[in-house]
Protein backbone atom coordinates (compact mmCIF):
# COMPACT_ATOMS: atom_id res chain seq x y z
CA UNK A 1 95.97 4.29 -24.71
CA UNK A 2 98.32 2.54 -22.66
CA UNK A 3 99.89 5.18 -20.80
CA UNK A 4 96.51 6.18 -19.72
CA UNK A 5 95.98 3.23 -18.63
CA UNK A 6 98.86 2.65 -17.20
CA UNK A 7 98.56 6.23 -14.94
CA UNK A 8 94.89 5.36 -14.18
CA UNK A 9 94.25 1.70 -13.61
CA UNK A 10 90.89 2.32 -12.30
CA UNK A 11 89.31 4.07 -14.92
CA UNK A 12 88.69 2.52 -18.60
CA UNK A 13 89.98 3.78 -21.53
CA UNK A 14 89.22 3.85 -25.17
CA UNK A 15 88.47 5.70 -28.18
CA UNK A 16 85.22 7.41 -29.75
CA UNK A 17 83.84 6.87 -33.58
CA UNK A 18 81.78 7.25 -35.42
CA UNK A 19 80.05 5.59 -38.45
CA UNK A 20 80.64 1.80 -37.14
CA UNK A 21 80.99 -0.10 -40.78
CA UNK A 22 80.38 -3.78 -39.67
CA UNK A 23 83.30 -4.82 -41.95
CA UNK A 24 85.86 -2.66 -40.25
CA UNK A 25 85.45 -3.30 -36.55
CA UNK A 26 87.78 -6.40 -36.47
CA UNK A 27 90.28 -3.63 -37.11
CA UNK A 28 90.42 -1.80 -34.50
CA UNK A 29 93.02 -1.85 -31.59
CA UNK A 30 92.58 -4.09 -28.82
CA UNK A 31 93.28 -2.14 -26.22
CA UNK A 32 90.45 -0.41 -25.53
CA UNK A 33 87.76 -1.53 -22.28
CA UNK A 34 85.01 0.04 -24.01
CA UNK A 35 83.01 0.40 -27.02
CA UNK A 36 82.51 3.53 -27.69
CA UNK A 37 81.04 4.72 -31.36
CA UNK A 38 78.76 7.97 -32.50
CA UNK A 39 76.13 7.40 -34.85
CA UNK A 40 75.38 10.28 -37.48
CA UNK A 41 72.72 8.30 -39.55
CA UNK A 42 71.93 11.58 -42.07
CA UNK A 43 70.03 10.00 -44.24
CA UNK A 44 67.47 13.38 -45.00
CA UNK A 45 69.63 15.62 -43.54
CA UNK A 46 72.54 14.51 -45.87
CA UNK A 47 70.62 14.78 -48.79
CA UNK A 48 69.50 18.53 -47.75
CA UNK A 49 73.13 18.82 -47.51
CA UNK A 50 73.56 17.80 -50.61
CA UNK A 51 70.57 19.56 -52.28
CA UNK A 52 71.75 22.84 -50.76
CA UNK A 53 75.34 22.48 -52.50
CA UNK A 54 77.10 21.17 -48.97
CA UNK A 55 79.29 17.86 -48.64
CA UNK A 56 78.43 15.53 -46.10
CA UNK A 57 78.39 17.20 -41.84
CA UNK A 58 81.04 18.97 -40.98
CA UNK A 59 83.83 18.31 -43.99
CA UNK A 60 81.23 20.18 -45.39
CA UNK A 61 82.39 22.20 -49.15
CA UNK A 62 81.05 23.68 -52.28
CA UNK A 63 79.80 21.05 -54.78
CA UNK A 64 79.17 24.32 -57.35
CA UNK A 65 80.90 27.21 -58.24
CA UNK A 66 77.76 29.42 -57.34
CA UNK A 67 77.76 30.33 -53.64
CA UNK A 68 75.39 30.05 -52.67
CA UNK A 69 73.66 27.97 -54.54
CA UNK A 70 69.45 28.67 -55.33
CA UNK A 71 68.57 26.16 -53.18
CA UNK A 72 70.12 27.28 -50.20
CA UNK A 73 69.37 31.33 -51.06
CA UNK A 74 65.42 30.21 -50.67
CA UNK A 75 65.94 29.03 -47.46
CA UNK A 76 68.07 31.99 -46.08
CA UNK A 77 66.54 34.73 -43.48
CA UNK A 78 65.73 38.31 -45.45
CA UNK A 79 68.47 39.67 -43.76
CA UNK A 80 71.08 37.39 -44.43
CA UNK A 81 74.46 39.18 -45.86
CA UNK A 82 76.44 38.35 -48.50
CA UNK A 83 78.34 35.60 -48.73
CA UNK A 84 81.50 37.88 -49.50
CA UNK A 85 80.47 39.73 -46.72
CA UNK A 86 80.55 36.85 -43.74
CA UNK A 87 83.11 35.69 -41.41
CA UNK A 88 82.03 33.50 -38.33
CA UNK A 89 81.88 35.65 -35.23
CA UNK A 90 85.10 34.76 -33.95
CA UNK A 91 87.52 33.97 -36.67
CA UNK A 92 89.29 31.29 -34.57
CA UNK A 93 86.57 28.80 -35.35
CA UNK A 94 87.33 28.37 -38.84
CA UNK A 95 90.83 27.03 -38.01
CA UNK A 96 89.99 25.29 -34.73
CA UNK A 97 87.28 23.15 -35.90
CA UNK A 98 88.18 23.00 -39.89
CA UNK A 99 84.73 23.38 -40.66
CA UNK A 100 84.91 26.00 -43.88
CA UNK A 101 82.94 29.42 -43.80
CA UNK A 102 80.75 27.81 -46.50
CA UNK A 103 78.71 25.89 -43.79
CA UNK A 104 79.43 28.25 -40.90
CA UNK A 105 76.81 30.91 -43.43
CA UNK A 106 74.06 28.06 -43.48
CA UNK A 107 74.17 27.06 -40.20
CA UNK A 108 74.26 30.88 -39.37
CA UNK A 109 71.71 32.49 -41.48
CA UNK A 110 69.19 29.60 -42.93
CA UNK A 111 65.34 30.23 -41.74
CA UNK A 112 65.20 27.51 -39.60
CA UNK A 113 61.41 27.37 -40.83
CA UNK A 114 62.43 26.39 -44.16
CA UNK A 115 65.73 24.13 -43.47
CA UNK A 116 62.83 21.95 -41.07
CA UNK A 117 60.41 21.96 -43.67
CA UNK A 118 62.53 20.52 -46.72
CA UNK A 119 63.24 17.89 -43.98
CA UNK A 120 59.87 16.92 -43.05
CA UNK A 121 58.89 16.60 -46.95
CA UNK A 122 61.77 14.64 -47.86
CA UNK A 123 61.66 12.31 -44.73
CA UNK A 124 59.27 9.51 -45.70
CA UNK A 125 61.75 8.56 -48.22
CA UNK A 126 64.68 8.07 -46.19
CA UNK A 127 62.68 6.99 -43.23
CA UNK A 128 63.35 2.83 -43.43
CA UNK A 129 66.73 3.45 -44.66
CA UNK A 130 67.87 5.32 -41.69
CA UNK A 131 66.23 3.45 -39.38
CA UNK A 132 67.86 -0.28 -40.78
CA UNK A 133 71.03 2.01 -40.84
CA UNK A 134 71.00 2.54 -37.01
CA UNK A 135 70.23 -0.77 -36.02
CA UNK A 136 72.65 -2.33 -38.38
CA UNK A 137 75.32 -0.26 -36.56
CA UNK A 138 73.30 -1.25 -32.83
CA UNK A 139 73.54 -4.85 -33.47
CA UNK A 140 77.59 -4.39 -35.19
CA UNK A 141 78.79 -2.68 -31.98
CA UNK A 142 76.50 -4.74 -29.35
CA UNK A 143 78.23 -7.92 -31.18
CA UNK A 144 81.81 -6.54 -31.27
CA UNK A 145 81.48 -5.70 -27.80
CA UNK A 146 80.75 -9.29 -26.97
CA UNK A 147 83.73 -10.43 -29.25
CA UNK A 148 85.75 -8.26 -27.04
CA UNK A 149 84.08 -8.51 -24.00
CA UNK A 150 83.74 -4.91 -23.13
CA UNK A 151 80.79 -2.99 -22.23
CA UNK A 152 79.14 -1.00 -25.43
CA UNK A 153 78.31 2.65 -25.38
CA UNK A 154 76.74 4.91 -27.30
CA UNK A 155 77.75 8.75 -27.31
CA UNK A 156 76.74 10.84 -29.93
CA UNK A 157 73.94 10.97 -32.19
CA UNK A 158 71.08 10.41 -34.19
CA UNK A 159 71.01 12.27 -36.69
CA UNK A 160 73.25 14.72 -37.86
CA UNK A 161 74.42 18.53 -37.78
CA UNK A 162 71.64 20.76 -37.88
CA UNK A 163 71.53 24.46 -37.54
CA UNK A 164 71.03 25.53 -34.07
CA UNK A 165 67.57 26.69 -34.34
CA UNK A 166 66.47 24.47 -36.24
CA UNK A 167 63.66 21.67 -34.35
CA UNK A 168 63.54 18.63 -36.53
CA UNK A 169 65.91 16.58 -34.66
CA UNK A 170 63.93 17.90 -31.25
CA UNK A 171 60.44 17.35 -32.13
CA UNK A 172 58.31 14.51 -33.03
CA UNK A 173 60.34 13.13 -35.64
CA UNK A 174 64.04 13.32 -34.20
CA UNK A 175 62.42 12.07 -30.80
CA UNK A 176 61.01 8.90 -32.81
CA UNK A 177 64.41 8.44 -33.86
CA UNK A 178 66.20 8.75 -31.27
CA UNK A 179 64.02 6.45 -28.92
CA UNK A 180 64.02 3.81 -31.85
CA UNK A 181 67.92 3.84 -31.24
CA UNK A 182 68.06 3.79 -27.38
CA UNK A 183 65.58 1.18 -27.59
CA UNK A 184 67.41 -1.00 -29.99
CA UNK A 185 70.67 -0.39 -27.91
CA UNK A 186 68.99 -1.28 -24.86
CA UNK A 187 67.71 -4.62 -26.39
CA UNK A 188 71.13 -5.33 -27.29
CA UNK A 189 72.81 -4.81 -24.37
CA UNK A 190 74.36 -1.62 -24.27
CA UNK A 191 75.66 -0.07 -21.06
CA UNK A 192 75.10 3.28 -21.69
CA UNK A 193 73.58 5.72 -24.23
CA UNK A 194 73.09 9.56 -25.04
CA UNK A 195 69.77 10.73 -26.01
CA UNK A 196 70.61 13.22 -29.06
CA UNK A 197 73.93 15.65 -29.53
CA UNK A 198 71.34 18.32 -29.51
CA UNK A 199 70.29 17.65 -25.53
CA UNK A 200 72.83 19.46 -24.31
CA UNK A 201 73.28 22.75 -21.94
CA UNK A 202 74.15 24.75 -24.60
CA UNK A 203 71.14 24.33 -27.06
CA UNK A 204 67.56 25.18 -26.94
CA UNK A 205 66.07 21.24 -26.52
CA UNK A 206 68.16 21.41 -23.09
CA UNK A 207 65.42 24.07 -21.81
CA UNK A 208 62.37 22.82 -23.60
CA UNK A 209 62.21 19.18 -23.74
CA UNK A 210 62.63 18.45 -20.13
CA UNK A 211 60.01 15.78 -19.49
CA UNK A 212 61.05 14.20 -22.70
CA UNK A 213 64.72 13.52 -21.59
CA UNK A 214 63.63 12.68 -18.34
CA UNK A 215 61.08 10.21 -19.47
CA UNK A 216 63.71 8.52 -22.10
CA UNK A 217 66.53 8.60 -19.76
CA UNK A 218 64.85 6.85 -16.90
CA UNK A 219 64.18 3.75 -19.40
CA UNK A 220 67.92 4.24 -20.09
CA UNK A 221 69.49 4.05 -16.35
CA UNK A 222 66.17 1.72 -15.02
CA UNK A 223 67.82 -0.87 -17.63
């Protein structure tokens, strides 16, 4: 961090994480001229995770020696192949990214139907808990940042890592989320904050939820 800074004097520097535990900010280095954390709440999505036989996002592995497990096989596509049979398209990502094969398959070849649905059943009862989540990390940050006097950022989140097609971070629910969030960070003083991971060039919410990033991000940069 200092040799960046060193080489460009003009442009802050600092680190990204995510998960800000309250108790563990006070150890982080001092060098940095911004604060800049990623919240991945879960919540829902980590108990799907963990009701399909996944770990927790992507350090994602096997809980059970059956692969994969029944919960998971009723929310596959009819024409998903056997596990024993499936390799990512391009082999590199396994060892690029180390996320294992076992969570490459779901993300690949769940009905997207099905993964959304499970979600919106089992929401209500992680609802308060991920919401007092979030703004326990929004208030953590916003209040380190003062300690340090640096600006506060958020850039990645809500939620978590859902399959590609799947819409429950995009629609009605997701987007309550994530405006509770940019909300709460904007009430607390943060300088800068991303809508959703999923809002992005590369995935379908980029193409079909326009209006709504539009709207969301002109409260974001009118603030």
């Amino acid at each position: 961090m200092k040799l960046l800074q060193a080489r460009h004097p003009g442009i802050p520097v600092t680190y990204s994480l995510g998960e800000p535990w309250p108790g563990e900010l006070d150890d982080l280095p001092e060098q940095a001229q911004i604060a800049h954390f990623h919240f991945y709440v879960y919540g829902v999505l980590g108990a799907l995770y963990e009701a399909v036989g996944l770990g927790h996002g992507t350090e994602a592995a096997p809980q059970t020696a059956t692969w994969p497990t029944p919960e998971l096989a009723a929310m596959l596509r009819p024409d998903a192949p056997p596990f024993a049979d499936y390799q990512p398209d391009e082999p590199w990502r396994l060892a690029a990214t180390g996320i294992p094969r076992e969570l490459f398959y779901a993300h690949d070849w769940v009905d997207p139907d099905r993964w959304d649905l499970w979600l919106y059943e089992n929401y209500p009862a992680h609802r308060q808990a991920m919401r007092d989540t979030l703004a326990g990390w929004v208030d953590s940050v916003a209040e380190f940042a003062r300690r340090r006097a640096v600006p506060a950022v958020l850039g990645e989140g809500v939620v978590g890592y859902t399959p590609l097609l799947t819409r429950f971070e995009e629609d009605a629910v997701g987007k309550d989320i994530a405006e509770f969030v940019v909300d709460r960070c904007l009430a607390a003083g943060f300088q800068g904050v991303v809508l959703t991971s999923n809002a992005a060039p590369h995935h379908p919410m980029w193409h079909t939820d326009r209006d709504w990033m539009r709207r969301v991000n002109s409260r974001i940069t009118a603030a």
